[in-house]
C-alpha atoms as a PDB file:
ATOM      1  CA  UNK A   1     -13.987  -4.568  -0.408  1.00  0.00           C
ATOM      2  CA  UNK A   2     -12.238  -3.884  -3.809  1.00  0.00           C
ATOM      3  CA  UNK A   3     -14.961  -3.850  -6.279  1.00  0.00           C
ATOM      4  CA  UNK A   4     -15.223  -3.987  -9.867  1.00  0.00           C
ATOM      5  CA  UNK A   5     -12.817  -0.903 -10.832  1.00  0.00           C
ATOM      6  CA  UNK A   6     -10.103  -2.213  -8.616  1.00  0.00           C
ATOM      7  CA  UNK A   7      -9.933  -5.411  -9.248  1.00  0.00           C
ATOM      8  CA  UNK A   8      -9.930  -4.177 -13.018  1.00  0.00           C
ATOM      9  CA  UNK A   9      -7.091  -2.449 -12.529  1.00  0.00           C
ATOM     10  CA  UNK A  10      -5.255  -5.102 -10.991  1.00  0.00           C
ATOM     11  CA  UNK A  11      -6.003  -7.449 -13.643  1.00  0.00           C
ATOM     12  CA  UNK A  12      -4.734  -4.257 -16.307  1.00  0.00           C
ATOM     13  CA  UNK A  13      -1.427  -4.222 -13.858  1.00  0.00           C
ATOM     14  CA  UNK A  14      -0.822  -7.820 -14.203  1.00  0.00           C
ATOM     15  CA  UNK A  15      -1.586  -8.396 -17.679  1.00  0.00           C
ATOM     16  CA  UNK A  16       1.393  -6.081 -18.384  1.00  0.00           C
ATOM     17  CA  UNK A  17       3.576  -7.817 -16.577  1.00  0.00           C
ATOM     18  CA  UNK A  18       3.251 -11.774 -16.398  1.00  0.00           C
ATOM     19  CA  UNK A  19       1.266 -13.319 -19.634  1.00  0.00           C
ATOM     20  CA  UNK A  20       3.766 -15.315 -21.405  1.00  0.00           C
ATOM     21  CA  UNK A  21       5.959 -16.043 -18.189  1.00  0.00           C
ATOM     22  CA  UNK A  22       6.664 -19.165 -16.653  1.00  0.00           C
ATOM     23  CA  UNK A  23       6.135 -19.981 -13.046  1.00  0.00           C
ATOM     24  CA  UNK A  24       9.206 -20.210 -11.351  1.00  0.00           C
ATOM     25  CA  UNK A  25       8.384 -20.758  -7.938  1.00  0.00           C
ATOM     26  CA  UNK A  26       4.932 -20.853  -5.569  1.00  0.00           C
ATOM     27  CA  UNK A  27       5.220 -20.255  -1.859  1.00  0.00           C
ATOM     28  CA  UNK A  28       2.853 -20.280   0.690  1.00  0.00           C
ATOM     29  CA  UNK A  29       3.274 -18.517   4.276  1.00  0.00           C
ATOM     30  CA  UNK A  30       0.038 -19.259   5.487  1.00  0.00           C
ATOM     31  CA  UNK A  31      -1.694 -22.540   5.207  1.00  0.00           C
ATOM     32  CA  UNK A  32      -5.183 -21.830   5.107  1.00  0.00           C
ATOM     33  CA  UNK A  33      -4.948 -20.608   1.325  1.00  0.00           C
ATOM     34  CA  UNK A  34      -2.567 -24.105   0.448  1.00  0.00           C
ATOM     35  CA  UNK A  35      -5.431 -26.097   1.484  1.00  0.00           C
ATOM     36  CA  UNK A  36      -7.480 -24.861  -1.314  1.00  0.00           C
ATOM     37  CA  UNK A  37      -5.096 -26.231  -3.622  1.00  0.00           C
ATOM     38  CA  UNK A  38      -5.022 -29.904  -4.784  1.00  0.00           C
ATOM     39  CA  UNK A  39      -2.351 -32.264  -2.956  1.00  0.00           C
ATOM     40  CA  UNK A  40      -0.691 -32.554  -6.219  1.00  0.00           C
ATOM     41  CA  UNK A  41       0.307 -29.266  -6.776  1.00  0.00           C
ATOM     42  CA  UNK A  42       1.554 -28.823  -2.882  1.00  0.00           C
ATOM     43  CA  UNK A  43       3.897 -32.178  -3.361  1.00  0.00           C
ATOM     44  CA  UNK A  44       5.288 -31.721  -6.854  1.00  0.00           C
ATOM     45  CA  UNK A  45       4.662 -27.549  -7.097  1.00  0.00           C
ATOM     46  CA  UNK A  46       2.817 -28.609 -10.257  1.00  0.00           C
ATOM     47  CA  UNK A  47       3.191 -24.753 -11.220  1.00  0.00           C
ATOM     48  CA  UNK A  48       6.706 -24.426 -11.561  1.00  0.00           C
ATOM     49  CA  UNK A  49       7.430 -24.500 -15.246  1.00  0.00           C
ATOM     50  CA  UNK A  50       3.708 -23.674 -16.193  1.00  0.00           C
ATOM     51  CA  UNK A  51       3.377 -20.655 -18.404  1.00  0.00           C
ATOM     52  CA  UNK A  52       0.522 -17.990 -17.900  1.00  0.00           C
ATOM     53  CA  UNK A  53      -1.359 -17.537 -20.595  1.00  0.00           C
ATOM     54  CA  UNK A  54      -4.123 -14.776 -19.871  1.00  0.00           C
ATOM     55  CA  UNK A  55      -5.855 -12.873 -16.838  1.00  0.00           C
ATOM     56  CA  UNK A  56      -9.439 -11.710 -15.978  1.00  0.00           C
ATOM     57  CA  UNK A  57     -11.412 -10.432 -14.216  1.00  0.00           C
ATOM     58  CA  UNK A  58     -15.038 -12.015 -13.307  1.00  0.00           C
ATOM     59  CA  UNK A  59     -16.910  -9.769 -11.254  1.00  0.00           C
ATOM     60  CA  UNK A  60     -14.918  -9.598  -8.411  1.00  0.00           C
ATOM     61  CA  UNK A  61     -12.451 -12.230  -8.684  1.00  0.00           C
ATOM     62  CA  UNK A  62      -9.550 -12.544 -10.574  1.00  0.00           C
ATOM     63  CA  UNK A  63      -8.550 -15.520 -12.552  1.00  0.00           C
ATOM     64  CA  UNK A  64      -4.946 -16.718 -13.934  1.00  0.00           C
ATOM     65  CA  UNK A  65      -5.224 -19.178 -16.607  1.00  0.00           C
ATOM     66  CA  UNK A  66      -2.675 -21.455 -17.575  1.00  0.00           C
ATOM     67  CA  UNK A  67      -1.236 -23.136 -20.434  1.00  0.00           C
ATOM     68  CA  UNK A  68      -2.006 -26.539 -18.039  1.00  0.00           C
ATOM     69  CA  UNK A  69      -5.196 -27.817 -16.988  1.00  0.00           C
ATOM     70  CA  UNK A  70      -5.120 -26.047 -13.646  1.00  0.00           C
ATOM     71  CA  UNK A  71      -6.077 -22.173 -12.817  1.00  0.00           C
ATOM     72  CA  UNK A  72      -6.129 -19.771  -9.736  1.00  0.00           C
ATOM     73  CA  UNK A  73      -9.450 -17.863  -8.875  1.00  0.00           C
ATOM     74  CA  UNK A  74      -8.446 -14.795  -6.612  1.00  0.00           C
ATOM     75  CA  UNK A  75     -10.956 -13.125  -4.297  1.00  0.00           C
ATOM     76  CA  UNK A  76      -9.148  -9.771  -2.602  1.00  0.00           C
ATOM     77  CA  UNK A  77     -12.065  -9.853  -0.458  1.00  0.00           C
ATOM     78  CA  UNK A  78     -12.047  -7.380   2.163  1.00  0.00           C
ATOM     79  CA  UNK A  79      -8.278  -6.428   2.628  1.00  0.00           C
ATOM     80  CA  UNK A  80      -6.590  -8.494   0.106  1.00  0.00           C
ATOM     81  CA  UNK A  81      -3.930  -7.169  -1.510  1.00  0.00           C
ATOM     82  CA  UNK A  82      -1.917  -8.641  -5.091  1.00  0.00           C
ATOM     83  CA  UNK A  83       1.085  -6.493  -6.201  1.00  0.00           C
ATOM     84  CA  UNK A  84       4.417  -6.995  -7.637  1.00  0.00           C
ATOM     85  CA  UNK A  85       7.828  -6.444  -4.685  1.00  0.00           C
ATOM     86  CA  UNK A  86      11.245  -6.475  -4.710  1.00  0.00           C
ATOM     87  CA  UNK A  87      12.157  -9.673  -3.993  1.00  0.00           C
ATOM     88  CA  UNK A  88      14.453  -8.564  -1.389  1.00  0.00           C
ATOM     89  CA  UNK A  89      11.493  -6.219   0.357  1.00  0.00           C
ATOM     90  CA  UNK A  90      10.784  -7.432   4.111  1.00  0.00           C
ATOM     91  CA  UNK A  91       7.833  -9.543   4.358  1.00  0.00           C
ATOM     92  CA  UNK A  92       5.460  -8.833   6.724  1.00  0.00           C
ATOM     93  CA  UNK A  93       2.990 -11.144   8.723  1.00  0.00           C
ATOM     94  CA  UNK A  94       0.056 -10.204   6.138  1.00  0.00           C
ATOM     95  CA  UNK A  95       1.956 -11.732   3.082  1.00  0.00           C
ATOM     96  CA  UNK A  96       0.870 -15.259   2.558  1.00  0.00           C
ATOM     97  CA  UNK A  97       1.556 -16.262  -0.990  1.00  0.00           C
ATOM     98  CA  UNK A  98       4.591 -15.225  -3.102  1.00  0.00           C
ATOM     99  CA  UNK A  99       4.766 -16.323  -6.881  1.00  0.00           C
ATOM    100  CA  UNK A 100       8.244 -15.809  -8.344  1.00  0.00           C
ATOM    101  CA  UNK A 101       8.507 -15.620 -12.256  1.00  0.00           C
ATOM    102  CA  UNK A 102      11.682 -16.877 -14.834  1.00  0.00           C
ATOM    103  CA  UNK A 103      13.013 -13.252 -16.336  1.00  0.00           C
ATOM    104  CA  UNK A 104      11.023 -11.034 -13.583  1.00  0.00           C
ATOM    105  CA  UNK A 105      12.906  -9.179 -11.710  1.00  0.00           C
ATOM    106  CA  UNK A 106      10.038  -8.719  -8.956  1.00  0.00           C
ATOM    107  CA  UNK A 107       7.347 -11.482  -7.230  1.00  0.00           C
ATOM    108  CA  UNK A 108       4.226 -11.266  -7.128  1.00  0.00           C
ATOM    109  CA  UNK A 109       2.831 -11.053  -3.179  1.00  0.00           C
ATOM    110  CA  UNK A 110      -0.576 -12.146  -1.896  1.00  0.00           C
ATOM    111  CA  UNK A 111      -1.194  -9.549   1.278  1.00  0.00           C
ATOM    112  CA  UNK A 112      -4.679  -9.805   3.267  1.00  0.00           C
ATOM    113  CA  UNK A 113      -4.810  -8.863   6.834  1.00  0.00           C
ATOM    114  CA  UNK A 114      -7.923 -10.538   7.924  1.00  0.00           C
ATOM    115  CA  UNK A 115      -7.663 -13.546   5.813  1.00  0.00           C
ATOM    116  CA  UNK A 116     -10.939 -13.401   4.303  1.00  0.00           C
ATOM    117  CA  UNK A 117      -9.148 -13.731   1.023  1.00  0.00           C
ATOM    118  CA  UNK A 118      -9.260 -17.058  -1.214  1.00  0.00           C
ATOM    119  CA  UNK A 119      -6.814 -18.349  -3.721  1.00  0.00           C
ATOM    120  CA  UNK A 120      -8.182 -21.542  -5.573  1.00  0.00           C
ATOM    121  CA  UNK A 121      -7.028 -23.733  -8.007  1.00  0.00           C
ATOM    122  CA  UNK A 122      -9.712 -25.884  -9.990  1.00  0.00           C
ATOM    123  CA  UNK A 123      -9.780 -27.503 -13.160  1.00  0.00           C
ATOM    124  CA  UNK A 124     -11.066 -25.003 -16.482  1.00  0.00           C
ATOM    125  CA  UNK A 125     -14.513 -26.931 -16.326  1.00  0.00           C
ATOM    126  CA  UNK A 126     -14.605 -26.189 -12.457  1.00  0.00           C
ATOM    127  CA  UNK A 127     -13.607 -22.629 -12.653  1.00  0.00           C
ATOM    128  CA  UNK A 128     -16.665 -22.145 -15.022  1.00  0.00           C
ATOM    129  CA  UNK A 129     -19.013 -23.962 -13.416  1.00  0.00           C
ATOM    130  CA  UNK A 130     -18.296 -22.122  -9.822  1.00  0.00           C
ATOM    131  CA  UNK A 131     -18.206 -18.608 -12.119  1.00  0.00           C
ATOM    132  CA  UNK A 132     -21.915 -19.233 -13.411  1.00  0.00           C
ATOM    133  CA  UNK A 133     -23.224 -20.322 -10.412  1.00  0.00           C
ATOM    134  CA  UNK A 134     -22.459 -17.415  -8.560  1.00  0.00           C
ATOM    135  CA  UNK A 135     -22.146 -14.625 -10.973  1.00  0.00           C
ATOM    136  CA  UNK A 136     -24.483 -12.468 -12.888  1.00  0.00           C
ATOM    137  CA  UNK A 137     -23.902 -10.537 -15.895  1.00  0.00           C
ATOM    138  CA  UNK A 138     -20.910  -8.097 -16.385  1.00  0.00           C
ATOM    139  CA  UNK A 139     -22.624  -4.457 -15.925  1.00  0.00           C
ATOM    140  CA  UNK A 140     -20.255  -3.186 -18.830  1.00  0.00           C
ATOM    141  CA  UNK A 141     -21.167  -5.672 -20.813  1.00  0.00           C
ATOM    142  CA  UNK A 142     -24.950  -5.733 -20.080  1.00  0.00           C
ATOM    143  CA  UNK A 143     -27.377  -3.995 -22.940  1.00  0.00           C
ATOM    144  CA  UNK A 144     -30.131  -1.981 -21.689  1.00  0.00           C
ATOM    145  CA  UNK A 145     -32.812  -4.506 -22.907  1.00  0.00           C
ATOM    146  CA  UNK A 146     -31.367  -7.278 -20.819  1.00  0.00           C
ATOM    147  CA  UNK A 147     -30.517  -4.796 -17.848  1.00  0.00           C
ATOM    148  CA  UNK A 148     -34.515  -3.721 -17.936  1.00  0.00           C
ATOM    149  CA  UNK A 149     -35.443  -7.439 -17.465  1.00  0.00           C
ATOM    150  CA  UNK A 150     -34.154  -7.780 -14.289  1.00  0.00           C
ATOM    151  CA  UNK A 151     -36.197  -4.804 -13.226  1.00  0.00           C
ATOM    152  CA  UNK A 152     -39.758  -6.711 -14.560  1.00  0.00           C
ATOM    153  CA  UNK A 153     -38.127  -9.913 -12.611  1.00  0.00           C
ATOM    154  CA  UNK A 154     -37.814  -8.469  -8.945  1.00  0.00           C
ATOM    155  CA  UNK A 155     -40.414  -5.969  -8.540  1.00  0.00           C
ATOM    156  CA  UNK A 156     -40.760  -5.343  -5.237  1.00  0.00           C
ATOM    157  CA  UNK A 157     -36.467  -5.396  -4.226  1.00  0.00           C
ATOM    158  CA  UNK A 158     -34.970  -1.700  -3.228  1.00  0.00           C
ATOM    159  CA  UNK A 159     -32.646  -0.183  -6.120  1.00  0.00           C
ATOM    160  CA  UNK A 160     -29.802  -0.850  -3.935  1.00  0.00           C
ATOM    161  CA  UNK A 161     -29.996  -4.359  -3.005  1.00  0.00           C
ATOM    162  CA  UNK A 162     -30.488  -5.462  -6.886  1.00  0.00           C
ATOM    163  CA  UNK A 163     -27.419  -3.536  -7.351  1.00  0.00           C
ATOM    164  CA  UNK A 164     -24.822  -5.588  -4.805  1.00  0.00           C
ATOM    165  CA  UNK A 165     -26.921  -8.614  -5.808  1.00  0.00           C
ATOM    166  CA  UNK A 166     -23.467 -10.502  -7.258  1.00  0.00           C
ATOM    167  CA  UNK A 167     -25.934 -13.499  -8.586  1.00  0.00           C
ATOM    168  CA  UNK A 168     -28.171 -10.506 -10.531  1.00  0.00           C
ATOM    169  CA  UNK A 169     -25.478  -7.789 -11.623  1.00  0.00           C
ATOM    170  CA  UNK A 170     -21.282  -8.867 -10.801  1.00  0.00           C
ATOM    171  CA  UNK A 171     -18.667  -6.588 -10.083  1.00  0.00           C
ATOM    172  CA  UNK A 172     -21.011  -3.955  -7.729  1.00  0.00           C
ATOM    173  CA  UNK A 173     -20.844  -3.125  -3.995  1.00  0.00           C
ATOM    174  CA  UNK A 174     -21.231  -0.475  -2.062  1.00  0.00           C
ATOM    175  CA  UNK A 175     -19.527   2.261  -3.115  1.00  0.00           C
ATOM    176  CA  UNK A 176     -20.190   2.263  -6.718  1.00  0.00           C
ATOM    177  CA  UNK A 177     -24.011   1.038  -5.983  1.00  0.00           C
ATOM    178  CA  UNK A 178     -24.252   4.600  -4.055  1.00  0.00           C
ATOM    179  CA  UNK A 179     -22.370   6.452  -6.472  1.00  0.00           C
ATOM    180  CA  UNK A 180     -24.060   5.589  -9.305  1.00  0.00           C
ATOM    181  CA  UNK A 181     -27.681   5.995  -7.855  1.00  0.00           C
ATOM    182  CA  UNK A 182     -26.630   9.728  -6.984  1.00  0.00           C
ATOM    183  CA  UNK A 183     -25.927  10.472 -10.494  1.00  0.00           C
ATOM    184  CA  UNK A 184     -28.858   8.920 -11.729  1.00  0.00           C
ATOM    185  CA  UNK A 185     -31.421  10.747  -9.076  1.00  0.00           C
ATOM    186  CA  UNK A 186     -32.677   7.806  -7.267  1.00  0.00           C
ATOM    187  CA  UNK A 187     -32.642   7.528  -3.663  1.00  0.00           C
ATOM    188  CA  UNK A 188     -31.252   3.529  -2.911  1.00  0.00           C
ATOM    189  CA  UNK A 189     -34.686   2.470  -0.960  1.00  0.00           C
ATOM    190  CA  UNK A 190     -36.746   2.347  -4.009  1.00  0.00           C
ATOM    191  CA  UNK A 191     -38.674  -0.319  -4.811  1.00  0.00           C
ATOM    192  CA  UNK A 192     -38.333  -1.539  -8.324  1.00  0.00           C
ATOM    193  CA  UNK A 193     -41.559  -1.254  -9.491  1.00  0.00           C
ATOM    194  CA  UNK A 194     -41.891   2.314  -8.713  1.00  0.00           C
ATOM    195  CA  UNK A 195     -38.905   3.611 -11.163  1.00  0.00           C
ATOM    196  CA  UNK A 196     -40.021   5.328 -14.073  1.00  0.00           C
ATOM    197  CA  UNK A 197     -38.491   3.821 -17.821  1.00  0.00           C
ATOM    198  CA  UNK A 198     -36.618   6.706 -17.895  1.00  0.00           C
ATOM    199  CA  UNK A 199     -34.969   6.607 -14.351  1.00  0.00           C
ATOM    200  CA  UNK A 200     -34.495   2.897 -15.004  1.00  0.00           C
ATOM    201  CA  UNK A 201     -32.141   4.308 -18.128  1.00  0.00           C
ATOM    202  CA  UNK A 202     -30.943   6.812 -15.963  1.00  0.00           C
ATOM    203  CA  UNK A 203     -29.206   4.197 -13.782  1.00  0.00           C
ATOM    204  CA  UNK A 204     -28.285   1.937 -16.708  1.00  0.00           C
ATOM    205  CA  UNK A 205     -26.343   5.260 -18.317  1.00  0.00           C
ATOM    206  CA  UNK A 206     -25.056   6.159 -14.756  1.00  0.00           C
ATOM    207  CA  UNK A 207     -23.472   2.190 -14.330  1.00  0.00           C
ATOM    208  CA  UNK A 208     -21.746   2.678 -17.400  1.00  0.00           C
ATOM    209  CA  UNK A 209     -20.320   6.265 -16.740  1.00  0.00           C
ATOM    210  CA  UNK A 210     -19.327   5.525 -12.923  1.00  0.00           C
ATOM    211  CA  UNK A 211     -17.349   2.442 -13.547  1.00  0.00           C
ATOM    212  CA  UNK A 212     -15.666   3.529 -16.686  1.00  0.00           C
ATOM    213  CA  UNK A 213     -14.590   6.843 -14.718  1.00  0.00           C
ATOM    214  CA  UNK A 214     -13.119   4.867 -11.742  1.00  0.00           C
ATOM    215  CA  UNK A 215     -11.116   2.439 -13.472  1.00  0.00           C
ATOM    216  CA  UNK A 216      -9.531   5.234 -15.431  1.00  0.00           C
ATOM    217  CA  UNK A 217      -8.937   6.748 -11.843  1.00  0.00           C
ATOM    218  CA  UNK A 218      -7.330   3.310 -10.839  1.00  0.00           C
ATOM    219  CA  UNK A 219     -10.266   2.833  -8.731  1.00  0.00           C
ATOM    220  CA  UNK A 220     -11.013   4.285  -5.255  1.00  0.00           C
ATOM    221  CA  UNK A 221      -8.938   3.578  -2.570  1.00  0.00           C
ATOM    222  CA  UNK A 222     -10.762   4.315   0.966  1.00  0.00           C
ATOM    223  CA  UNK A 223      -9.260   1.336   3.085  1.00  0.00           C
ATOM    224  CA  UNK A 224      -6.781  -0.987   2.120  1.00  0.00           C
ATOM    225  CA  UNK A 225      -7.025  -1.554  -1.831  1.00  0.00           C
ATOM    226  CA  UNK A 226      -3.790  -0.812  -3.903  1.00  0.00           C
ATOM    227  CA  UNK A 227      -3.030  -1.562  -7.562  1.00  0.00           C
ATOM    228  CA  UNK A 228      -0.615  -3.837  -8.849  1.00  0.00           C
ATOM    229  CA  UNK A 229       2.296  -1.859  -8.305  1.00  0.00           C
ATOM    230  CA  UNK A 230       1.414  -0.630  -4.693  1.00  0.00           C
ATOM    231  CA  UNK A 231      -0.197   2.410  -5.141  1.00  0.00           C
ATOM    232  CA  UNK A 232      -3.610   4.029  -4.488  1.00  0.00           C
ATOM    233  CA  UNK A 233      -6.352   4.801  -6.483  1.00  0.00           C
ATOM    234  CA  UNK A 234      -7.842   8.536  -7.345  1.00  0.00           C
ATOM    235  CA  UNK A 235     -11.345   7.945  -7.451  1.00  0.00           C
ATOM    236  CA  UNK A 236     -12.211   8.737  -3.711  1.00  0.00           C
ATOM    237  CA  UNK A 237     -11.530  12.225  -4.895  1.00  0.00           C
ATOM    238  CA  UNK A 238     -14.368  12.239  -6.992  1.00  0.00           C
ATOM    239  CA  UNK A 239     -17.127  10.013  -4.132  1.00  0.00           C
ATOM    240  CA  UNK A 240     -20.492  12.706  -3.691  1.00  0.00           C
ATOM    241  CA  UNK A 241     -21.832  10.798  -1.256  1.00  0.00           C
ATOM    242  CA  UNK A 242     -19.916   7.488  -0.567  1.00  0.00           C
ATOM    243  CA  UNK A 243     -18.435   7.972   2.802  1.00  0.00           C
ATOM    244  CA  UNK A 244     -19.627  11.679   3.276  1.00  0.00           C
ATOM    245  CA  UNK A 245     -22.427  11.011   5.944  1.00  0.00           C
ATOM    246  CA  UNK A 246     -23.397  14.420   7.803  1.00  0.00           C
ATOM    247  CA  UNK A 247     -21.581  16.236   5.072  1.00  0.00           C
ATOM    248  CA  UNK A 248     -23.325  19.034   2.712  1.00  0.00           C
ATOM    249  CA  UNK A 249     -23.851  17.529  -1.320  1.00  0.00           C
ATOM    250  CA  UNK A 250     -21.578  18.799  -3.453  1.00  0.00           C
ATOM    251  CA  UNK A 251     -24.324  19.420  -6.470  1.00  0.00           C
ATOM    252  CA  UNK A 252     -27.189  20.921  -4.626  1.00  0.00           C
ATOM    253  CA  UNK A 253     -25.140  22.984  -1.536  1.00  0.00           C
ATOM    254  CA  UNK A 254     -28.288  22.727   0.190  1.00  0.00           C
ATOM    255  CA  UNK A 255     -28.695  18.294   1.395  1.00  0.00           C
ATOM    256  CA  UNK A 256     -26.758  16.647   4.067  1.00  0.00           C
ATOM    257  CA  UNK A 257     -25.538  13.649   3.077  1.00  0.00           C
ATOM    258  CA  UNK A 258     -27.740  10.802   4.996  1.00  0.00           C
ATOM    259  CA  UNK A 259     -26.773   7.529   5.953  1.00  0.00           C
ATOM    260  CA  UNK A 260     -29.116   4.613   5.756  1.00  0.00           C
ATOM    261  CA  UNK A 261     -29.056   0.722   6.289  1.00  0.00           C
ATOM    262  CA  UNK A 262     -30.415  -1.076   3.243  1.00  0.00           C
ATOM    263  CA  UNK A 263     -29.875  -5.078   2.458  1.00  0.00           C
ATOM    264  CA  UNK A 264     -27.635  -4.871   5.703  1.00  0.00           C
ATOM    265  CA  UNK A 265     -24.787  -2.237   4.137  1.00  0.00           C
ATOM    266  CA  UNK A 266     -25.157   1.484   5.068  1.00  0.00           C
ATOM    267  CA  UNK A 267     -26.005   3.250   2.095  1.00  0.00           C
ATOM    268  CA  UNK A 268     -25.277   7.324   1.427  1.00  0.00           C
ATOM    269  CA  UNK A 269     -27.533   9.505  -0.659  1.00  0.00           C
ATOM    270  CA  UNK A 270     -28.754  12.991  -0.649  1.00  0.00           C
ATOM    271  CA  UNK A 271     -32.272  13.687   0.172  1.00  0.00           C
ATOM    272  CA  UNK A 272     -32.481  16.626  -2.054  1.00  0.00           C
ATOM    273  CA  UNK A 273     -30.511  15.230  -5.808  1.00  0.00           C
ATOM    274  CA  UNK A 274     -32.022  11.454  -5.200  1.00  0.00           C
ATOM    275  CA  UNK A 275     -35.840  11.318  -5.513  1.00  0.00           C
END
């Protein structure tokens, strides 16, 4: 699943490209996404004319705001896919929204093989209220004071699971969780209450440092995920342990890289760097 860094860099990709644009024309290929979208909008295509006036990124999701009263809230989910094609580019059976713009040359496609994918549209107030229910914090935005909090509140929770908690911390999963706790030294089955201040920094600094890298790497691309303008990410090239099960650690040349199921998601880590 795209995580933070990738769904950062889509948001970067279509800032560039479609604030200030009108809507020109919305179609959907697949139906289950049109559902989520008031019958007004599917009658009249209440988005034709409607200028976009910023994008973000909330954790994981993407959000389109509009000069209107309506916005979309975009979840790639596990194979979702938003980039900008040549209008006159074969569609495939994957592509289930296109958005064409007034004075863009290309559209904007919606691609998600297994449909896990969402595409709302809900009211400003709505939006909110469905962000803050679900989300935690932004890690790059979180100070180390409020980030050592959540370690007093859950004691007894492994290292890893707090970190791809979306409702505690938004924007993690699984590869960054595992990438970060190898450059802070802390093996991903830890209970909370055993970290040490200073390893509880060490992950804080690492959080910071790991995501930063990967979104100037366009993120990591180890399945499906592409940027805005179709292309992969670089940060796989730089994983230590994400993915590299069975496979000697880069730092110490002596671990092999073990594989372990924690909150349900196999987690990597060296036995030797992570204590």
């Amino acid at each position: 699943m795209p995580e933070l860094p990738e769904v950062e860099t889509v948001v970067q990709g279509l800032k560039s490209r479609i604030i200030g644009l009108e809507v020109k024309k919305v179609i959907f290929l697949s139906p289950h996404l049109e559902k989520k979208h008031p019958e007004e909008t599917r009658i009249i295509n209440y988005f034709v004319g409607q200028r976009i006036s910023g994008v973000r990124r909330r954790g994981k999701m993407i959000i389109v705001e509009f000069d209107g009263r309506l916005n979309w809230l975009i979840h790639l989910k596990m194979t979702g896919q938003l980039f900008f094609a040549d209008k006159n580019r074969p569609l495939d059976k994957h592509v289930h929204v296109r958005v064409l713009f007034k004075g863009l040359a290309q559209e904007l496609r919606f691609r998600d093989v297994r449909k896990f994918g969402f595409w709302f549209c809900l009211e400003g107030p709505e939006l909110e209220k469905r962000i803050s229910a679900s989300l935690g914090p932004e890690p790059l935005e979180l100070n180390y004071r409020d980030f050592a909090r959540l370690w007093q509140r859950y004691p007894s929770r492994q290292v890893k699971s707090l970190l791809l908690d979306q409702k505690i911390i938004a924007g993690l999963g699984n590869i960054y969780s595992d990438e970060i706790l190898f450059r802070a030294g802390v093996k991903p089955d830890r209970r909370l209450h055993s970290l040490t201040e200073e390893e509880g920094r060490k992950i804080y600094r690492a959080i910071k440092r790991v995501l930063r890298e990967a979104i100037a790497m366009r993120g990591s691309s180890v399945s499906d995920y592409v940027d805005s303008d179709g292309e992969r990410g670089h940060f796989q090239e730089k994983h230590q342990v994400y993915g590299r099960a069975g496979s000697i650690c880069w730092r110490c040349k002596t671990g092999l890289i073990q594989q372990k199921k924690i909150a349900g998601r196999s987690s990597c880590f060296c036995p030797v760097c992570q204590k």
